[in-house]
Protein backbone atom coordinates (compact mmCIF):
# COMPACT_ATOMS: atom_id res chain seq x y z
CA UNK A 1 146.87 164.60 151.79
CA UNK A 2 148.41 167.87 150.72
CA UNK A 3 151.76 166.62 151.87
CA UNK A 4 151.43 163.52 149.61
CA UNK A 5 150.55 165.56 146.54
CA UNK A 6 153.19 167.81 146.99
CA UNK A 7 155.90 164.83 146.82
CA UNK A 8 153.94 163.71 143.43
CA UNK A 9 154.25 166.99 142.41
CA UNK A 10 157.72 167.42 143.15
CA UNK A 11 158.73 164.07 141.53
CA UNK A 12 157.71 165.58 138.08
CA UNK A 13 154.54 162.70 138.30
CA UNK A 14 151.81 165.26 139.19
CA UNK A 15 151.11 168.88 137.64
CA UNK A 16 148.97 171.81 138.14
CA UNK A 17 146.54 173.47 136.17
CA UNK A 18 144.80 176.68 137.64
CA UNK A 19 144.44 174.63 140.78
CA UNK A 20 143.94 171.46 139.72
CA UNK A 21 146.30 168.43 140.12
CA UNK A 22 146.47 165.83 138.11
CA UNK A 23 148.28 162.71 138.17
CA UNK A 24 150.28 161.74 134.74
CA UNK A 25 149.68 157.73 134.35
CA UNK A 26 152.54 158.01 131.61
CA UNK A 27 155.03 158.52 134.69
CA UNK A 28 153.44 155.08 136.59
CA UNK A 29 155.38 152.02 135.86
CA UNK A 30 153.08 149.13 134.93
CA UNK A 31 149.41 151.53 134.93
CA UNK A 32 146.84 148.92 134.42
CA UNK A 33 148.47 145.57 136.10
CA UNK A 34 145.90 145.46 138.55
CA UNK A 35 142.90 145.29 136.44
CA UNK A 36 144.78 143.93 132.98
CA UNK A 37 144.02 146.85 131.06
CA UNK A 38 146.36 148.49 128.02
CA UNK A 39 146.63 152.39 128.44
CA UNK A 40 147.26 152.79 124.35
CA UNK A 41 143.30 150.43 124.48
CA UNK A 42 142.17 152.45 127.46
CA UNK A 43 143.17 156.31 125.42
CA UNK A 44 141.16 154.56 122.51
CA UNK A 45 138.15 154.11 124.19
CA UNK A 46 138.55 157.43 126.20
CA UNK A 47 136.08 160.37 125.68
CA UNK A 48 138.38 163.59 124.38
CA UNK A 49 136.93 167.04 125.34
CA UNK A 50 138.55 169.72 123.40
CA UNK A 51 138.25 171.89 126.13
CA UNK A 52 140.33 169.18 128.78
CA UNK A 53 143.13 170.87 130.67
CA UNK A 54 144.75 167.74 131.43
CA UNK A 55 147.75 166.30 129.36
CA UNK A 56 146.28 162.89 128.70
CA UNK A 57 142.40 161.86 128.77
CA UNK A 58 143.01 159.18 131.75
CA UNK A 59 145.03 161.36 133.86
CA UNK A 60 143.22 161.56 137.67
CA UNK A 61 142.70 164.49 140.18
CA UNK A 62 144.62 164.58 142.89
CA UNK A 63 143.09 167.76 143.99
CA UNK A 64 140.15 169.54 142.72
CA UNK A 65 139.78 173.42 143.41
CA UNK A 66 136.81 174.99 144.51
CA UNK A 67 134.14 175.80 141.45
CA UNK A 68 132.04 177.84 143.74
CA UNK A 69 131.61 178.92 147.48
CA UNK A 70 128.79 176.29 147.79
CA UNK A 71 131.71 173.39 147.72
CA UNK A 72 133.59 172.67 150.44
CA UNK A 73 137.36 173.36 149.98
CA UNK A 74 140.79 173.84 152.04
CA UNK A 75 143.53 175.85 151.75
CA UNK A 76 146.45 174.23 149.74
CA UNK A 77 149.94 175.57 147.94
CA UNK A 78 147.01 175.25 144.43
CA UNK A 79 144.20 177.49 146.13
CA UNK A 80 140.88 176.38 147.42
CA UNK A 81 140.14 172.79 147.04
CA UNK A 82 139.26 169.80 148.21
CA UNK A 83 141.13 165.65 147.59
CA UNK A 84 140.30 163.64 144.17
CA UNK A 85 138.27 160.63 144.76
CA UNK A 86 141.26 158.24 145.04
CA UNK A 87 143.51 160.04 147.40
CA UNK A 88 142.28 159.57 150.41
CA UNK A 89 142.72 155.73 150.47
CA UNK A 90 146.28 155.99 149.86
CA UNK A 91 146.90 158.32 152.16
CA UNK A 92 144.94 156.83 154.99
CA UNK A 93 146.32 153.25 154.38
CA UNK A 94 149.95 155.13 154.30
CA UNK A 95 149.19 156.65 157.83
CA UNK A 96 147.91 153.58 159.61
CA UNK A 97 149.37 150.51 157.90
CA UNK A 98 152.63 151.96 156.15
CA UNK A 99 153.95 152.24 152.78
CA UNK A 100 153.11 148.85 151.80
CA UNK A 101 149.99 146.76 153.32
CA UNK A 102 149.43 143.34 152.98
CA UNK A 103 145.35 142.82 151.77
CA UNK A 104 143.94 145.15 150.18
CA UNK A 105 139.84 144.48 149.52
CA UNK A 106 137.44 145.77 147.86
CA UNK A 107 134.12 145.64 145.66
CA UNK A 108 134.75 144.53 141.68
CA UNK A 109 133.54 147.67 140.55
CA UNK A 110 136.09 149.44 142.46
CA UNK A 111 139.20 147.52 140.64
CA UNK A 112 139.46 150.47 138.35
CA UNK A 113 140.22 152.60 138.30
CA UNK A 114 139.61 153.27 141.85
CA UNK A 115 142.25 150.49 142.71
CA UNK A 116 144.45 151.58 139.67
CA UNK A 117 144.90 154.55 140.72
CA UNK A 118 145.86 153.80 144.15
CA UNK A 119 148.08 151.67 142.75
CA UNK A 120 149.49 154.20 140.49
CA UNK A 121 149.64 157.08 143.45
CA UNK A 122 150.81 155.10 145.82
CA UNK A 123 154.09 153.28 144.38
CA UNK A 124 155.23 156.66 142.78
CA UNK A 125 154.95 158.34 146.06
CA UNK A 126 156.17 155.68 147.96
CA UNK A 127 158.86 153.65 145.61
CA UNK A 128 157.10 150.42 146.94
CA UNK A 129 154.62 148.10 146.18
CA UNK A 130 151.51 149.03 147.56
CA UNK A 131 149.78 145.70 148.07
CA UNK A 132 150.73 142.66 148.19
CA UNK A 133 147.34 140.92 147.77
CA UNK A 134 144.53 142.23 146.19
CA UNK A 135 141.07 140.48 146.93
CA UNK A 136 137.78 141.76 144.95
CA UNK A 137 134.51 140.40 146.39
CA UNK A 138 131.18 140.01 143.74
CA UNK A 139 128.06 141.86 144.77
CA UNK A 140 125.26 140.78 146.26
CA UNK A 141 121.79 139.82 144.61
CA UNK A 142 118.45 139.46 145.95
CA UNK A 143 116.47 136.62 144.51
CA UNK A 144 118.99 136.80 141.84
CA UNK A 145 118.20 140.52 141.20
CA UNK A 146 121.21 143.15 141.92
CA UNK A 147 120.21 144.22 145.43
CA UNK A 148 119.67 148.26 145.60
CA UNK A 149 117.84 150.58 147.53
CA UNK A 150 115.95 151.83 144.30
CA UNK A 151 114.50 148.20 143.57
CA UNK A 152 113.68 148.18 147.06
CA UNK A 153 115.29 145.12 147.64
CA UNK A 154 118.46 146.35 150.13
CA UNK A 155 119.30 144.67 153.51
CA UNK A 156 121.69 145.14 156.08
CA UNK A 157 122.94 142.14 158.21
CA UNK A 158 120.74 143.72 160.89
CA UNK A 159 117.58 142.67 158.96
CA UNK A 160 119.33 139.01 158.48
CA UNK A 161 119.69 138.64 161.80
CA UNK A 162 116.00 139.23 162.97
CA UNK A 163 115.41 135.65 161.75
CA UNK A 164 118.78 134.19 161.30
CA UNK A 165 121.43 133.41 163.86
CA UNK A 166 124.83 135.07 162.62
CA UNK A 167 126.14 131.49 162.41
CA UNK A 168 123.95 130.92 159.65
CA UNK A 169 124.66 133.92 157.94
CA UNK A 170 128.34 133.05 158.10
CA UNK A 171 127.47 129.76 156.33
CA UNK A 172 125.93 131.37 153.84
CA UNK A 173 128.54 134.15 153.13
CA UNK A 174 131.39 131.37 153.16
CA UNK A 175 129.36 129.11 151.08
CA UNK A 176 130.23 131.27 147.86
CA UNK A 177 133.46 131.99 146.65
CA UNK A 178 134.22 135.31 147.57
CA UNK A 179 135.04 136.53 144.17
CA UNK A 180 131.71 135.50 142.74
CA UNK A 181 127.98 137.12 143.29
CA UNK A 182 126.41 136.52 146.74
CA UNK A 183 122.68 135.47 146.21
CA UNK A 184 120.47 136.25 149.19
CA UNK A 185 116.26 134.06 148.75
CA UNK A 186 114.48 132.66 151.36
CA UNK A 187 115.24 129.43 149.69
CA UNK A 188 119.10 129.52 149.86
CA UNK A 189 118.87 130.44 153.43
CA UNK A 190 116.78 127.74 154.65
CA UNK A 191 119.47 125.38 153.18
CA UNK A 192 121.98 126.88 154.47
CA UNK A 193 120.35 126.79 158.07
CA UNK A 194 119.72 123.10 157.25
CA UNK A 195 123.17 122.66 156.07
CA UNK A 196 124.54 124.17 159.59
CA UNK A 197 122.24 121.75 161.69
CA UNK A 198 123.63 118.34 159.81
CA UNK A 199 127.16 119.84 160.59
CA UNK A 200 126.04 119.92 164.51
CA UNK A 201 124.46 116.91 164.14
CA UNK A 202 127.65 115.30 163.28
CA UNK A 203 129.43 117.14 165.48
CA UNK A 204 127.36 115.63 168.25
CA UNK A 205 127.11 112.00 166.78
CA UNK A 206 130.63 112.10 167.09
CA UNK A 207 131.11 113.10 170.83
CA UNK A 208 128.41 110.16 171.26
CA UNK A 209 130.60 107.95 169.87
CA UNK A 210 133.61 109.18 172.12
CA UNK A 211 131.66 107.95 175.40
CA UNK A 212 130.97 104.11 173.99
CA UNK A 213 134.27 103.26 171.38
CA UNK A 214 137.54 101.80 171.77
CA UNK A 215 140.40 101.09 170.76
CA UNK A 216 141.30 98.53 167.71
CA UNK A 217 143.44 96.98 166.09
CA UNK A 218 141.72 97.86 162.52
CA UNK A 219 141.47 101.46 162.46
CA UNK A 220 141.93 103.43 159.12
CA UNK A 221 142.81 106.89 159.43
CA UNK A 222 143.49 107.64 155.59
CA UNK A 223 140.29 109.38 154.49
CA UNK A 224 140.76 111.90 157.68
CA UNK A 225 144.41 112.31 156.19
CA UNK A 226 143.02 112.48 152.27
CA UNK A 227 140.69 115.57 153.48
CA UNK A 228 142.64 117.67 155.21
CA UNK A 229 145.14 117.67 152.55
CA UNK A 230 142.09 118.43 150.31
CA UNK A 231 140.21 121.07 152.82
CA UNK A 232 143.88 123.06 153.32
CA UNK A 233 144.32 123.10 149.50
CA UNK A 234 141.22 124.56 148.97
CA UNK A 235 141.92 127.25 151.65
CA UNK A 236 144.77 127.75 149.28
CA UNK A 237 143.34 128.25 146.29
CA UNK A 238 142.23 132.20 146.37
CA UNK A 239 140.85 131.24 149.65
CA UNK A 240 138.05 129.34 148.33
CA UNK A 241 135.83 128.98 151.09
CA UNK A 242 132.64 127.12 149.21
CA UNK A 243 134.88 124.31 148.32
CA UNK A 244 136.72 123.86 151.77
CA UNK A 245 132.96 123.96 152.81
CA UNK A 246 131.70 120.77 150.80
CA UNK A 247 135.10 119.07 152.49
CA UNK A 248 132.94 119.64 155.90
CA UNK A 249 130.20 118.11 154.42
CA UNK A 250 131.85 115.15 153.26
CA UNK A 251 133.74 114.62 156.44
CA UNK A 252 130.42 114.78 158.26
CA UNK A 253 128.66 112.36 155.38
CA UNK A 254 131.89 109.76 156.24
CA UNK A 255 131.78 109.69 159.99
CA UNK A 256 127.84 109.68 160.08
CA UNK A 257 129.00 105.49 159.08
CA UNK A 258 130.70 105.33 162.06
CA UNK A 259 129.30 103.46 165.26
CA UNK A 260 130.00 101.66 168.30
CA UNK A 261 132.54 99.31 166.57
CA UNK A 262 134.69 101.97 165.00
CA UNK A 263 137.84 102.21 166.01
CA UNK A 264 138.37 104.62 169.29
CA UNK A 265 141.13 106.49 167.48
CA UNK A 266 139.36 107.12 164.34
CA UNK A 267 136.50 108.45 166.24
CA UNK A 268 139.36 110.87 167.88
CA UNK A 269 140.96 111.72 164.55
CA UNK A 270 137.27 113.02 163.40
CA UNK A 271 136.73 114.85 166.31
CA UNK A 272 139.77 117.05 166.36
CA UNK A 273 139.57 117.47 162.10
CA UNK A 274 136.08 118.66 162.35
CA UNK A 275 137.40 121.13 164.95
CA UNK A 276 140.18 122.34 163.09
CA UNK A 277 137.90 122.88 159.94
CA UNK A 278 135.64 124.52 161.92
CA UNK A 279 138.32 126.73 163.65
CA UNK A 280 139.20 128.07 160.60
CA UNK A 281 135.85 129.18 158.88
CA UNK A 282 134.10 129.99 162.45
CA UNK A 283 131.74 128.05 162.88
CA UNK A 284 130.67 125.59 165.11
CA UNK A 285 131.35 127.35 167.93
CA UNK A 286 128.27 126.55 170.08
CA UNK A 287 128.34 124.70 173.21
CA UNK A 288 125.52 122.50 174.88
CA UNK A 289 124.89 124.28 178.11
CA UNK A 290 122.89 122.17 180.72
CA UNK A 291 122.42 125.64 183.03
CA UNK A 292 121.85 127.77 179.99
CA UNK A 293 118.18 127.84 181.15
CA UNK A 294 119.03 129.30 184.31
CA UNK A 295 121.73 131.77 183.73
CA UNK A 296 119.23 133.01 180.48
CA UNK A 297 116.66 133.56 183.59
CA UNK A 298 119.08 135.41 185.66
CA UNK A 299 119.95 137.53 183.23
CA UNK A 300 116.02 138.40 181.93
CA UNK A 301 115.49 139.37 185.54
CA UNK A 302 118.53 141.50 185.90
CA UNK A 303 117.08 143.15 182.88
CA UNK A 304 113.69 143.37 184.58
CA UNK A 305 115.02 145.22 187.09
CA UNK A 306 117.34 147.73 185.43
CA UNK A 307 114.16 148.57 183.37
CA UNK A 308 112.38 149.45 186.46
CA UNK A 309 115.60 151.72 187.58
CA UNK A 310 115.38 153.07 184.86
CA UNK A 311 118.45 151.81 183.56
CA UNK A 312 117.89 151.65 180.33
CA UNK A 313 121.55 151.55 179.12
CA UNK A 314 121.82 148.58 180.96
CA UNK A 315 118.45 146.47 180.25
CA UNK A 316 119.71 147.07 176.45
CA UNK A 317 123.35 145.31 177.05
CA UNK A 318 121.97 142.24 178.49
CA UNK A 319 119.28 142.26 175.42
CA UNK A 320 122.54 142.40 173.58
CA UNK A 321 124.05 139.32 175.55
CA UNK A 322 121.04 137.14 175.43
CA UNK A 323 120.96 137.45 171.17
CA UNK A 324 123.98 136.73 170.97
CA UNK A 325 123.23 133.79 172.97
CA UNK A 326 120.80 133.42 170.36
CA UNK A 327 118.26 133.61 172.97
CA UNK A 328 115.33 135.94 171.28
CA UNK A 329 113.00 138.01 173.72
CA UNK A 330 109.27 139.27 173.51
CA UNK A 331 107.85 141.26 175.88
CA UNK A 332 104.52 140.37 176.70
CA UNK A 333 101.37 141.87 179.30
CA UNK A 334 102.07 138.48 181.29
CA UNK A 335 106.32 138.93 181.36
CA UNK A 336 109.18 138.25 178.96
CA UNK A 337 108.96 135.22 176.96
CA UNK A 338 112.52 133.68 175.71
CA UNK A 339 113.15 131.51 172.71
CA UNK A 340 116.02 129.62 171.42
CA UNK A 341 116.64 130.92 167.85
């Protein structure tokens, strides 16, 4: 990090005051692309403090010295200090993924200036564009309500999961566009849960149909052909998930109208475009298992018995296995009792 502010520093783009470095956003090409902003409107609406050391009001710290012993701080070529907010980022994503990455995400709130300044830190240190894509995902709500640990309302996917299979959850995540608040109710949930099980449903009138149709003279492939086209520009519209998602749902409504006298390679066409749609959003992805009764047995009693080794490490991995199985346990004064969840 020092290293980085140095060539900023030496560049004539970053300058020190009594120990602090600050980056000039006069010397960044293009400040404000990212989140559309003017600097001449941003300087306007800037707070001045007569007492600022720092050329102009929106200039960042690149490095902040030490105010008092009870701060942690490094040695650097300014003194005692420790990184600005934003450096670290660019410095980390210039160590593991090069001068220029590919995505970059992140949370609305932190397009700027968090992202700006990146931006800004990165390219003058660099000479290249720092990202190529930029993707900012909305927050999520709770029952409409801004989810936060103050309101009491905050969750963790770990809390999902206790009665939601991660399939579900993915459903539900993909069901929004990414750019646009996530609302978490009981409610939306249950639909979504209801929305997955149609999907299989389809998914398994279809493989019916596989075992009884045949071939014809009459078959009509178009409407496969018309959604694709419509699912993959979807995709490729800012990777709009919720809208490649209602494609699913149509192509499920359309072949639930099939039957025994459709057309064998219809039938096949269906089958292998609901598997590419679901390839690509990950779902789907379960299997019918006629020995999944069995091998979920085995497994509870090979838990069974590294519980009564001791083996605690061990009993834990397989409870690991089994959920994500979706197999759900209880322990109970008569044995373990399994569940499909």
């Amino acid at each position: 990090m020092i290293e980085f502010v140095k060539v900023l520093e030496e560049k004539g783009i970053a300058y020190n005051v009594d120990g602090n470095v600050y980056f000039d956003i006069t010397k960044a090409k293009d400040y404000g692309k990212l989140s559309k902003k003017n600097i001449d409107d941003l300087r306007a609406g800037a707070r001045i403090d007569i007492s600022d050391e720092k050329k102009n009001p929106l200039d960042f710290a690149l490095w902040k010295k030490r105010k008092d012993e009870s701060e942690p701080a490094w040695e650097s070529p300014w003194g005692m200090g420790r990184p600005g907010w934003h450096l670290e980022c660019s410095v980390m994503a210039k160590k593991y993924l090069g001068d220029t990455i590919d995505i970059h995400a992140g949370g609305e709130d932190l397009q700027f200036p968090h992202h700006e300044n990146e931006i800004a830190q990165s390219e003058c240190c660099n000479d290249k564009v720092f990202a190529n894509y930029w993707m900012h995902n909305g927050m999520i709500n709770v029952d409409n309500e801004k989810m936060s640990k103050s309101k009491g309302n905050f969750f963790t996917v770990k809390d999902i999961q206790k009665e939601y299979n991660l399939e579900v959850i993915r459903l539900w995540i993909l069901s929004t566009h990414y750019r646009n608040p996530l609302n978490f109710s009981r409610e939306v949930m249950e639909q979504t849960k209801n929305g997955l099980e149609r999907m299989y449903n389809g998914k398994e009138h279809l493989e019916r149909l596989l075992e009884i149709c045949e071939e014809r003279e009459d078959g009509d492939i178009s409407r496969l052909v018309e959604l694709k086209k419509e699912f993959l520009e979807s995709m490729d519209d800012d990777l709009n998930t919720a809208d490649a998602i209602s494609k699913v749902y149509e192509l499920i409504r359309y072949t639930n109208t099939f039957d025994e006298n459709t057309d064998l390679k219809v039938v096949k066409g269906a089958v292998k475009l609901l598997s590419d749609f679901a390839s690509v959003l990950g779902l789907l992805y379960k299997e019918e298992d006629d020995n999944l009764d069995e091998k979920v047995e085995k497994l509870i009693e090979e838990r069974e018995e590294a519980r009564k080794n001791k083996d605690f490490k061990r009993a834990d991995e397989i409870r690991d296995i089994l959920k994500e199985m979706n197999i759900e346990l209880k322990d109970t004064r008569n044995g373990v009792v399994w569940k499909r969840v």
